[in-house]
C-alpha atoms as a PDB file:
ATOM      1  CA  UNK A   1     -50.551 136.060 103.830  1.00  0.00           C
ATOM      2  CA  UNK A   2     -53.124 139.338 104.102  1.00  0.00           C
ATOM      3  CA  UNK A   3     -52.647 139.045 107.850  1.00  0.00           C
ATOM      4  CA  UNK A   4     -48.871 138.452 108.273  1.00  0.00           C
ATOM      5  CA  UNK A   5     -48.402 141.506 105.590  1.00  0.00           C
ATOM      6  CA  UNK A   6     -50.861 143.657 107.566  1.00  0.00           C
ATOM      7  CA  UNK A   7     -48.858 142.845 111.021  1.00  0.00           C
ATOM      8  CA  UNK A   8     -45.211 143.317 109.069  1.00  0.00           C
ATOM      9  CA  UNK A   9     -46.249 146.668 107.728  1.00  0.00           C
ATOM     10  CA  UNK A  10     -49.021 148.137 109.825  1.00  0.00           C
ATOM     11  CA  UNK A  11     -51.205 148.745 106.520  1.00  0.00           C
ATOM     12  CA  UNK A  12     -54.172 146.981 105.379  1.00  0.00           C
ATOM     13  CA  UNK A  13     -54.150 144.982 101.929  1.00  0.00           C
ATOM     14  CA  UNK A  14     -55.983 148.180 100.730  1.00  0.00           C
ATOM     15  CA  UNK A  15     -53.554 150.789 102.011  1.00  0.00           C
ATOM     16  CA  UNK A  16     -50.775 148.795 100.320  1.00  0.00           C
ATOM     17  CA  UNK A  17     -52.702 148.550  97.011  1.00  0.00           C
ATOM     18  CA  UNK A  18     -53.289 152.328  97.183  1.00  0.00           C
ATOM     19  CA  UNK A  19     -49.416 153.008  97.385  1.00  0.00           C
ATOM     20  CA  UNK A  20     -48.347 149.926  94.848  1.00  0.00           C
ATOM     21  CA  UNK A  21     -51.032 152.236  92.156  1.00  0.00           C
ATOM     22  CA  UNK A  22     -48.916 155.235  93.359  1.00  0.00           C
ATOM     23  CA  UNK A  23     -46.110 153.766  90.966  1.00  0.00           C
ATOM     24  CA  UNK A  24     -47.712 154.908  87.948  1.00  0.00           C
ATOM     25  CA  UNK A  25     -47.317 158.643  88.826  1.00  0.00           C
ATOM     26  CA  UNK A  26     -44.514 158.658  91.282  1.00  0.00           C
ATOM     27  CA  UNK A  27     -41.796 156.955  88.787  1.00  0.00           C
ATOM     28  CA  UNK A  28     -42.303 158.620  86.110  1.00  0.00           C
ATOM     29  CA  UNK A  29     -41.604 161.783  87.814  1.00  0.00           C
ATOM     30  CA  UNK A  30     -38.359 160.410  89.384  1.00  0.00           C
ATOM     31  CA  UNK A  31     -37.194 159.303  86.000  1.00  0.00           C
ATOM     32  CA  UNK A  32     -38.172 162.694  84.456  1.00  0.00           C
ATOM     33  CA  UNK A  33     -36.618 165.096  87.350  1.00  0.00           C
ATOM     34  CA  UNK A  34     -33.225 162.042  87.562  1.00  0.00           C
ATOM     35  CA  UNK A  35     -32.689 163.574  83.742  1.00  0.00           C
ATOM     36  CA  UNK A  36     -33.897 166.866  84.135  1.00  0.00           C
ATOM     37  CA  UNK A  37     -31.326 167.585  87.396  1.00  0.00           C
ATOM     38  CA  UNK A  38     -28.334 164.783  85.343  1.00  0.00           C
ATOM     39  CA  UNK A  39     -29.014 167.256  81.884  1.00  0.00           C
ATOM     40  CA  UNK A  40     -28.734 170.402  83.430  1.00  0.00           C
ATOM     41  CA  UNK A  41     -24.778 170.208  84.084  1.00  0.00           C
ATOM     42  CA  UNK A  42     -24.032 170.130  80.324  1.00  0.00           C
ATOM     43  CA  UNK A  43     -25.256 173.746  80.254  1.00  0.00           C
ATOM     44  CA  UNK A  44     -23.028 176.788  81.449  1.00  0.00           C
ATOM     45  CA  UNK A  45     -23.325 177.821  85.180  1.00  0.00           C
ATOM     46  CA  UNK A  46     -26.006 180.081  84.395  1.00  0.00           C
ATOM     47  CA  UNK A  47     -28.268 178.587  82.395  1.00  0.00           C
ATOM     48  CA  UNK A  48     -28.463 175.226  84.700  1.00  0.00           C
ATOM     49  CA  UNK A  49     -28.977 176.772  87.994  1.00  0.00           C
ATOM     50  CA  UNK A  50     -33.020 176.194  87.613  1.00  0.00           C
ATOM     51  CA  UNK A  51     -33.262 173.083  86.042  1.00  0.00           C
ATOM     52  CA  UNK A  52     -30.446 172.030  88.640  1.00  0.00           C
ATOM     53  CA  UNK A  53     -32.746 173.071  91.409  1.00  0.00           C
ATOM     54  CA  UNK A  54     -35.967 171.802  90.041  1.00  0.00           C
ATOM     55  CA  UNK A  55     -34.559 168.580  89.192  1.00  0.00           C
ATOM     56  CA  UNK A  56     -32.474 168.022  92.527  1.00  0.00           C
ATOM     57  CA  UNK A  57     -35.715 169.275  94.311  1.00  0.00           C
ATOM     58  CA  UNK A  58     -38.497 166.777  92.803  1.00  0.00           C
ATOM     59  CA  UNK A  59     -35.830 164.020  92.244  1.00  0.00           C
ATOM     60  CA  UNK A  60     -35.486 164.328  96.138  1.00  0.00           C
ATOM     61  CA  UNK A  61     -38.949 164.173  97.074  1.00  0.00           C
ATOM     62  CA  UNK A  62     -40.326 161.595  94.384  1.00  0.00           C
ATOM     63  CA  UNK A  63     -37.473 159.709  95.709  1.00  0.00           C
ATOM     64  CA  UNK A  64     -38.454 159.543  99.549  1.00  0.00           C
ATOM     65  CA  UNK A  65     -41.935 158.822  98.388  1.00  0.00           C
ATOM     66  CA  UNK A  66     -40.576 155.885  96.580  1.00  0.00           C
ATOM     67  CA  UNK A  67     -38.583 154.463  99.101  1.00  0.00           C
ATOM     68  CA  UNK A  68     -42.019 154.832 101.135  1.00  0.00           C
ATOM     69  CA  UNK A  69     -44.110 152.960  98.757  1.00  0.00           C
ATOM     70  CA  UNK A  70     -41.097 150.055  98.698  1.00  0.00           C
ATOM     71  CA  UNK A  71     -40.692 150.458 102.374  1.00  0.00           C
ATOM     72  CA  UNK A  72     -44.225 150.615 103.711  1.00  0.00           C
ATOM     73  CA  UNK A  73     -42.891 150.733 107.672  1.00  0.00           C
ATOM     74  CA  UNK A  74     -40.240 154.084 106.673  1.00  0.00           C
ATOM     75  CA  UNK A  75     -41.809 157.272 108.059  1.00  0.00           C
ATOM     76  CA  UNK A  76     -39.092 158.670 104.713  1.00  0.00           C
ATOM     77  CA  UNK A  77     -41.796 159.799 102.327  1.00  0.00           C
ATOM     78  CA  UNK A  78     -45.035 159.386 104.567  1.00  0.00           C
ATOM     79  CA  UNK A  79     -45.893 163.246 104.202  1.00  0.00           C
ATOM     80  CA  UNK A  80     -48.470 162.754 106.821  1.00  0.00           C
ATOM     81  CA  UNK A  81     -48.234 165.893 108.853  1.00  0.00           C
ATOM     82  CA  UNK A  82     -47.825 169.447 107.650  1.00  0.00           C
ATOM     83  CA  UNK A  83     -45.307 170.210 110.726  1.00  0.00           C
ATOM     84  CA  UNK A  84     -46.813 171.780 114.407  1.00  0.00           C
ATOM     85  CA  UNK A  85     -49.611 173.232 112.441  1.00  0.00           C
ATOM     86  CA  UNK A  86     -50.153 169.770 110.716  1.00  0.00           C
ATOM     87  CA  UNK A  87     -50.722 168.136 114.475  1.00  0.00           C
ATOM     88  CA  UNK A  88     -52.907 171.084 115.888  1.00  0.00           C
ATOM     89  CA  UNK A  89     -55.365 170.427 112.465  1.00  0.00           C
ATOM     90  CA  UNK A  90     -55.191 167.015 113.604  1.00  0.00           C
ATOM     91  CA  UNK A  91     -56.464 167.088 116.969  1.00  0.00           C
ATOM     92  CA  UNK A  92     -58.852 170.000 116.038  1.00  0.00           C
ATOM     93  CA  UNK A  93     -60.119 167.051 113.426  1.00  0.00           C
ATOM     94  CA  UNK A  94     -60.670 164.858 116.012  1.00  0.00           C
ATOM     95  CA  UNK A  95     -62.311 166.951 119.028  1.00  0.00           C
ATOM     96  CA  UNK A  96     -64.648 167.602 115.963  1.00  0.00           C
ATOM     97  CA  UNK A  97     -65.328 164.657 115.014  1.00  0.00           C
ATOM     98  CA  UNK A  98     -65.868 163.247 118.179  1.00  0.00           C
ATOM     99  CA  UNK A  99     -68.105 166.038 119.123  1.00  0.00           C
ATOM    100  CA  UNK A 100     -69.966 165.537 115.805  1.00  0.00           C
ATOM    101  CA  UNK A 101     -70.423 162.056 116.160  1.00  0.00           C
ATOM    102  CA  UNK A 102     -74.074 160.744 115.140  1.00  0.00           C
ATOM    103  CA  UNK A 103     -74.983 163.822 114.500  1.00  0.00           C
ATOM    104  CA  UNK A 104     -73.602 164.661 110.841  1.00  0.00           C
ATOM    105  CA  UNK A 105     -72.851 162.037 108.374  1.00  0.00           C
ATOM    106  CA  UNK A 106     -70.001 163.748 106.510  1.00  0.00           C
ATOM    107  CA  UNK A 107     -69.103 162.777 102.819  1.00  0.00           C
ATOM    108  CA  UNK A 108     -65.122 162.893 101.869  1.00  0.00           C
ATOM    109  CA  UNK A 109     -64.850 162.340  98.459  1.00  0.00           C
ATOM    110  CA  UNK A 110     -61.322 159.977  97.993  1.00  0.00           C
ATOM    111  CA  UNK A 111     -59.305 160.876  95.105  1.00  0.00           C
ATOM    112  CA  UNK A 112     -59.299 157.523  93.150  1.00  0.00           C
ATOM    113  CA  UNK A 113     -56.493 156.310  90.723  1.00  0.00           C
ATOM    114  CA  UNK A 114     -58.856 157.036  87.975  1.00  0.00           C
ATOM    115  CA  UNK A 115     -59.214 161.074  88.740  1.00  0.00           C
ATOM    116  CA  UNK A 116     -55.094 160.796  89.545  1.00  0.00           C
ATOM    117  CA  UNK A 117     -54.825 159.309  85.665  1.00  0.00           C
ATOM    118  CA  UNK A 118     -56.856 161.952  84.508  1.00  0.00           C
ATOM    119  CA  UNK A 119     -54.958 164.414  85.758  1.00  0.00           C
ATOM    120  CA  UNK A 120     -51.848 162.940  84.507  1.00  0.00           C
ATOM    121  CA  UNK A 121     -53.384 162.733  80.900  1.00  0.00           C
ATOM    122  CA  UNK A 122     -53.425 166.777  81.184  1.00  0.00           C
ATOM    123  CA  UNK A 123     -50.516 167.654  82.471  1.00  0.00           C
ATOM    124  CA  UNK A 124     -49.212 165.174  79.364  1.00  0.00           C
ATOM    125  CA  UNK A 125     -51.439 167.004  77.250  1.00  0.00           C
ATOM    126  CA  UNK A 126     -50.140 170.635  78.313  1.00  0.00           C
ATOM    127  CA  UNK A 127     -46.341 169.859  78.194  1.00  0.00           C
ATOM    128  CA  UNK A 128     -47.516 168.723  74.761  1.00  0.00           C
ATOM    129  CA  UNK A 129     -48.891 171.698  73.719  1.00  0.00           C
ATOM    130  CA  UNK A 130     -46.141 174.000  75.245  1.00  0.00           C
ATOM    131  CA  UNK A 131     -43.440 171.620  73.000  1.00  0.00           C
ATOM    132  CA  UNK A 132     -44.818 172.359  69.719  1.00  0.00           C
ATOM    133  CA  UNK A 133     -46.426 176.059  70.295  1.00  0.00           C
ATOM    134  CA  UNK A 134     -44.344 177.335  72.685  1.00  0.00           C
ATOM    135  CA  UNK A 135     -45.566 179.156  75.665  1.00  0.00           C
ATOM    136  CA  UNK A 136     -47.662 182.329  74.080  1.00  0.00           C
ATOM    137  CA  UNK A 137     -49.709 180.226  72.274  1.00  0.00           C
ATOM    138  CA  UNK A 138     -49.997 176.987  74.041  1.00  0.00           C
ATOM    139  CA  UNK A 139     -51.127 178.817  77.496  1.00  0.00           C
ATOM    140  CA  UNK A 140     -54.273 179.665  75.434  1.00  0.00           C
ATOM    141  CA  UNK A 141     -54.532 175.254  74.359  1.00  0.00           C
ATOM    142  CA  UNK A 142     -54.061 174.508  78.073  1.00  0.00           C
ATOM    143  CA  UNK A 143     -56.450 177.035  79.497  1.00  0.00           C
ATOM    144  CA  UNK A 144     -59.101 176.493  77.490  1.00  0.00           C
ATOM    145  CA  UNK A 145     -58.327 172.381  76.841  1.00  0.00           C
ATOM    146  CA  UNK A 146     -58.024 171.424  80.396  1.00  0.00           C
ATOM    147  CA  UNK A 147     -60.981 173.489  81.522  1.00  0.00           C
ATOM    148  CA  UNK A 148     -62.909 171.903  78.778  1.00  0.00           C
ATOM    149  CA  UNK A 149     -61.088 168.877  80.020  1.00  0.00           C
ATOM    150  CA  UNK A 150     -62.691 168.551  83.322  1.00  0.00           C
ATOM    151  CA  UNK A 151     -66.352 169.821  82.174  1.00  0.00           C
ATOM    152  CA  UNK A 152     -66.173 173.959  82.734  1.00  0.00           C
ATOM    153  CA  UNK A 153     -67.781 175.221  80.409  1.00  0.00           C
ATOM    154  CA  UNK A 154     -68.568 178.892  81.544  1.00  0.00           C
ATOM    155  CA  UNK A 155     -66.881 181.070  78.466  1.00  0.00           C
ATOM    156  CA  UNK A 156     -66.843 183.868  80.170  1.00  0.00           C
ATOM    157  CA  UNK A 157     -64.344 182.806  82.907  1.00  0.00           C
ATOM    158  CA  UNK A 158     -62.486 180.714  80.803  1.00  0.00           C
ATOM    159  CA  UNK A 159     -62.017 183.794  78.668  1.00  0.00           C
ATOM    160  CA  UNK A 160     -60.481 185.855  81.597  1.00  0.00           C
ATOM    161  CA  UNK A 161     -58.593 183.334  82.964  1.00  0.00           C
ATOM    162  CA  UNK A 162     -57.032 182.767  79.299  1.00  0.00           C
ATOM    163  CA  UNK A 163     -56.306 186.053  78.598  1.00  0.00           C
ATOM    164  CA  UNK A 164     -55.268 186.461  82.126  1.00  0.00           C
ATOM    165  CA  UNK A 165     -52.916 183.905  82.258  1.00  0.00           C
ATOM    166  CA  UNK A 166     -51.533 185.046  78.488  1.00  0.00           C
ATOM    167  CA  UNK A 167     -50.836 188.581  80.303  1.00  0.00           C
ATOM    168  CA  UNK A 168     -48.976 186.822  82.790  1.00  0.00           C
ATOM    169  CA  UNK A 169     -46.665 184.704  80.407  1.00  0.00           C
ATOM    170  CA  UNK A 170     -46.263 187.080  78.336  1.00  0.00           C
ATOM    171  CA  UNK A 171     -44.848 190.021  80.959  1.00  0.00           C
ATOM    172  CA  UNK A 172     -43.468 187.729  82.702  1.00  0.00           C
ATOM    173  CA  UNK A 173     -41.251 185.470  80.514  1.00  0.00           C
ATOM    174  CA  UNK A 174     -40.935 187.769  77.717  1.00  0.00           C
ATOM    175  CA  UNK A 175     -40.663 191.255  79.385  1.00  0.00           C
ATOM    176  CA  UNK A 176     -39.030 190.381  83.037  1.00  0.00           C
ATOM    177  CA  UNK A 177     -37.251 187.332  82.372  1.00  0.00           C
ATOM    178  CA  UNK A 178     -36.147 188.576  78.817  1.00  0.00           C
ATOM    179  CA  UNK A 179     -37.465 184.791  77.281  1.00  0.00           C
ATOM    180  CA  UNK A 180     -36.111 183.947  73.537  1.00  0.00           C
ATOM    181  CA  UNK A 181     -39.433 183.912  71.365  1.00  0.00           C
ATOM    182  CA  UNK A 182     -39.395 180.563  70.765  1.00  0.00           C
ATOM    183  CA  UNK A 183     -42.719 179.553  69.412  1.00  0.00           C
ATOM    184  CA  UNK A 184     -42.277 175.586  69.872  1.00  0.00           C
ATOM    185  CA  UNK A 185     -40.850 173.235  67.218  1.00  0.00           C
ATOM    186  CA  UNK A 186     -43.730 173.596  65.045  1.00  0.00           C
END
């Protein structure tokens, strides 16, 4: 069975495995942008232009990496290759790593399905946060939670980059973009 699924898709049993644990993140983000980009046409022209584009945009490209993960052989969804560039840092790869051969053993840490989890757990966490505080005071929970989060402890930097990013959301959304001070549900 391993062998006649390896010659029908070109992937080893591990490859496939990789994209079946893919699921976890990729669907939920399908479902999430299907009724983001589906809501946004009860509001007024306006108002759903950005969650219309948002939506449209990740519900596109969640989708093509879904049909890739049920349709192992589709090159839909295989985001291999950044484009011309994406080739030339390819073969520059490659002359290198032929030329370095024996000489160097290099270490590539792989991003496991444990570290993708993780991540997931955060971003859960800060759309969390940014429900029930609302933006002015939740970017302060996320900045300083998630750094926290994944072991930075440094105050000092996590003190600029929170007030930092405060400045931003704060000219940004509620000078520029003229925001409603909404402060969360809570």
């Amino acid at each position: 069975m391993n062998g006649s699924q390896e010659k029908k898709t070109g992937m080893s049993a591990k490859e496939l495995k990789d994209l079946r644990e893919e699921l976890w993140i990729i669907l939920p983000f399908f479902v999430i942008s299907l009724y983001v980009f589906l809501g946004s046409f009860r509001y007024k022209l306006y108002a759903r232009m950005v969650p219309l584009i948002i939506g449209a945009a990740t519900a596109l490209l969640c989708g093509m990496r879904l049909w890739h993960i049920i349709f192992p052989r589709s090159k839909i969804g295989q985001f291999k290759e950044a484009g011309l560039a994406g080739e030339f840092d390819t073969i520059k790869g490659e002359i290198e790593e032929e030329t370095l051969k024996g000489h160097y053993a290099e270490e590539t840490k792989v991003i496991t399905f444990r570290e993708e989890k993780k991540a997931f757990i955060a971003l859960i966490g800060s759309f969390v946060a940014f429900l029930l505080f609302g933006y002015l005071i939740a970017i302060v929970f996320v900045t300083v939670g998630v750094s926290y989060y994944y072991g930075y402890r440094k105050k000092v930097q996590i003190l600029i980059s929170t007030v930092t990013m405060y400045i931003i959301v704060y000219v940004i959304l509620y000078r520029l973009l003229g925001s409603p001070e909404d402060f969360g549900c809570c």
